[in-house]
Protein backbone atom coordinates (compact mmCIF):
# COMPACT_ATOMS: atom_id res chain seq x y z
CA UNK A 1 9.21 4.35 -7.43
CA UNK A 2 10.16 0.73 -5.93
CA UNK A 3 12.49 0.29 -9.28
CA UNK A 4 14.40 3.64 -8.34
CA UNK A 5 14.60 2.64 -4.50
CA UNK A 6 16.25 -0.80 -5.50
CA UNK A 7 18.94 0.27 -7.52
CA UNK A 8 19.24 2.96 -4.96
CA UNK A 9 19.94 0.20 -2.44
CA UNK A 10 22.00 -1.91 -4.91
CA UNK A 11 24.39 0.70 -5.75
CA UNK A 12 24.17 1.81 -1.69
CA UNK A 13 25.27 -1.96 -1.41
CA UNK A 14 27.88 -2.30 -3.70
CA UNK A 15 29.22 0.87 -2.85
CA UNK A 16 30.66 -0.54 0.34
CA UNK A 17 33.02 -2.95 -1.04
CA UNK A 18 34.21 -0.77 -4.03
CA UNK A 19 35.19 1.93 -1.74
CA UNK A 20 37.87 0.07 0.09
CA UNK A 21 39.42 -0.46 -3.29
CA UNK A 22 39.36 2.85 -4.17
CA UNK A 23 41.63 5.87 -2.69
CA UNK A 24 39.72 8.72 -1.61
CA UNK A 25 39.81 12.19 -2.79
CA UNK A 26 41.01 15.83 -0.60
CA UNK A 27 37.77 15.96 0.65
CA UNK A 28 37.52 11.88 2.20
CA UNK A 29 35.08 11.17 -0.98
CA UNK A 30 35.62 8.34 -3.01
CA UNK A 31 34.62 8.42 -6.91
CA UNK A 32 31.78 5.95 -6.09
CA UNK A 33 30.09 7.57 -2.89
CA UNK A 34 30.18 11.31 -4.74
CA UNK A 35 28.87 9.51 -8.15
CA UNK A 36 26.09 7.36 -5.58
CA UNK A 37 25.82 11.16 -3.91
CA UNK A 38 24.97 13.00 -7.46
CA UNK A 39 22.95 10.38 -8.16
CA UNK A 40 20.44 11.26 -5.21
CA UNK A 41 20.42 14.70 -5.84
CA UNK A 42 19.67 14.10 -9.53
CA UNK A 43 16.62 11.90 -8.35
CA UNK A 44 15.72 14.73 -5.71
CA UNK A 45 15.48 17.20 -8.24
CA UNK A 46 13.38 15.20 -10.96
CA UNK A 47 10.78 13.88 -7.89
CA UNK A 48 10.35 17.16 -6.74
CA UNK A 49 7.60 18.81 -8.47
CA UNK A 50 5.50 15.25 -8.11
CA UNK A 51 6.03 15.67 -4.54
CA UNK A 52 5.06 19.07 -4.28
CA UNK A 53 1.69 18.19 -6.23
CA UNK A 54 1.10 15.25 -4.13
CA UNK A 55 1.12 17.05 -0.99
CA UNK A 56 -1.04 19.75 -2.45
CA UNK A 57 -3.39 17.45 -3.60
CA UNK A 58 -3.35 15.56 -0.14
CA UNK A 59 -3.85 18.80 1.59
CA UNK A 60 -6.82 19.39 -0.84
CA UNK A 61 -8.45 15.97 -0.37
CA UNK A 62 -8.07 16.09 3.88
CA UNK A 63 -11.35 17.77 4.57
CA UNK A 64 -13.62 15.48 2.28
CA UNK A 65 -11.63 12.24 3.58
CA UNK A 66 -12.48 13.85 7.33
CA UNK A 67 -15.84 14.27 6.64
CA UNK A 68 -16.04 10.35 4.97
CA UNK A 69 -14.25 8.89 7.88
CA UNK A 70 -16.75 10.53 10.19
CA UNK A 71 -19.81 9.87 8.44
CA UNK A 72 -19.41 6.12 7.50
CA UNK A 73 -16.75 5.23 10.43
CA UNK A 74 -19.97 4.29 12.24
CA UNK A 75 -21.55 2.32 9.68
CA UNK A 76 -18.32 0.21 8.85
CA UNK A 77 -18.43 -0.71 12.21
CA UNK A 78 -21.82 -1.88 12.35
CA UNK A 79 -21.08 -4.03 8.89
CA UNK A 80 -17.96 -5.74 10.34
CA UNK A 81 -20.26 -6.31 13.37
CA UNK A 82 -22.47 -8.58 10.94
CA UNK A 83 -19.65 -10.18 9.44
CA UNK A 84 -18.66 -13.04 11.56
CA UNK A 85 -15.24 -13.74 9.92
CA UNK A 86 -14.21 -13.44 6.26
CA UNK A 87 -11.88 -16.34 6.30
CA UNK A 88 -15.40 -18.26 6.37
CA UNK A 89 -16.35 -17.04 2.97
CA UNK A 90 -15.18 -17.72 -0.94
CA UNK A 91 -14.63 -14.40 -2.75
CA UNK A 92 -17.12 -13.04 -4.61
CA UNK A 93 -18.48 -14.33 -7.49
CA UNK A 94 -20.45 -12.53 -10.65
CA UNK A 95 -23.10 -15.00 -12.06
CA UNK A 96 -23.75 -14.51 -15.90
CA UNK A 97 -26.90 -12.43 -15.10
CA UNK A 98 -24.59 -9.74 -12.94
CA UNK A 99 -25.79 -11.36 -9.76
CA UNK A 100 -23.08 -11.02 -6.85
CA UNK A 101 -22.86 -14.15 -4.39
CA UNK A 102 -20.62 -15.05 -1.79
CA UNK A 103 -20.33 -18.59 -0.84
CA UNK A 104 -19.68 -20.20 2.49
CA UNK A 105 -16.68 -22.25 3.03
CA UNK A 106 -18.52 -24.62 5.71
CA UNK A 107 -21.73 -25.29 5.58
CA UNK A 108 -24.39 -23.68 8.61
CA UNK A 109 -25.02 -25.54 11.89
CA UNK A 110 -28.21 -27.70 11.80
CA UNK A 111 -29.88 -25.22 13.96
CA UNK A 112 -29.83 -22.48 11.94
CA UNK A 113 -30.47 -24.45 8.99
CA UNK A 114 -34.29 -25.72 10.73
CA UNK A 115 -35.23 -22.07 11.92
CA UNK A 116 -35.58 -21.71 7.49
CA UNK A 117 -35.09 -17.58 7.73
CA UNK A 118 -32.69 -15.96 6.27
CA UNK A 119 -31.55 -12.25 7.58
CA UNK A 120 -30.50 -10.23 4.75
């Protein structure tokens, strides 16, 4: 989709130039902006039917993503509230036996360090 909006907008973009070269037609069209013009349609015609299944399938998925956002809105907020920052962490890392850790970048004051719990 990106690849078909950027030589939309490059042909949008050279379009300007070639048209002051060119005379227009009876109907104030030059050859380029009716060819750029066909061009859009053709593309409106093909993306169509993918549209038209996305926003069914959109419509279809609204009730179960309104139910998720309700039920765990709540509990994301209470994570994040544990997380101090994430800038103050490495990314995740798998160990070879399929533990998960997650390192921190600086190490934890000295008074936190002496109290020896950890809260999981």
């Amino acid at each position: 989709m990106k690849q078909v909006l950027l030589s939309s907008s490059l042909l949008i973009a050279l379009s300007g130039p070639l048209y002051a070269q060119e005379s227009a037609d009876e109907d104030g069209f030059s050859l380029m902006e009716r060819g750029v013009e066909l061009f859009f349609e053709g593309i409106m015609r093909e993306m169509e039917p993918a549209l038209d299944d996305l926003r069914g399938m959109a419509e279809g998925m609204e009730p179960a993503m309104r139910e998720f956002v309700l039920e765990m809105g709540p509990a994301f907020v209470e994570l994040l509230g544990k997380i101090d920052d994430l800038s103050a962490y490495h990314p995740p890392e798998m160990l070879s036996n399929g533990d998960i850790i997650i390192r921190r970048k600086f190490p934890l004051t000295p008074e936190t360090e002496e109290s020896g719990e950890v809260e999981l």
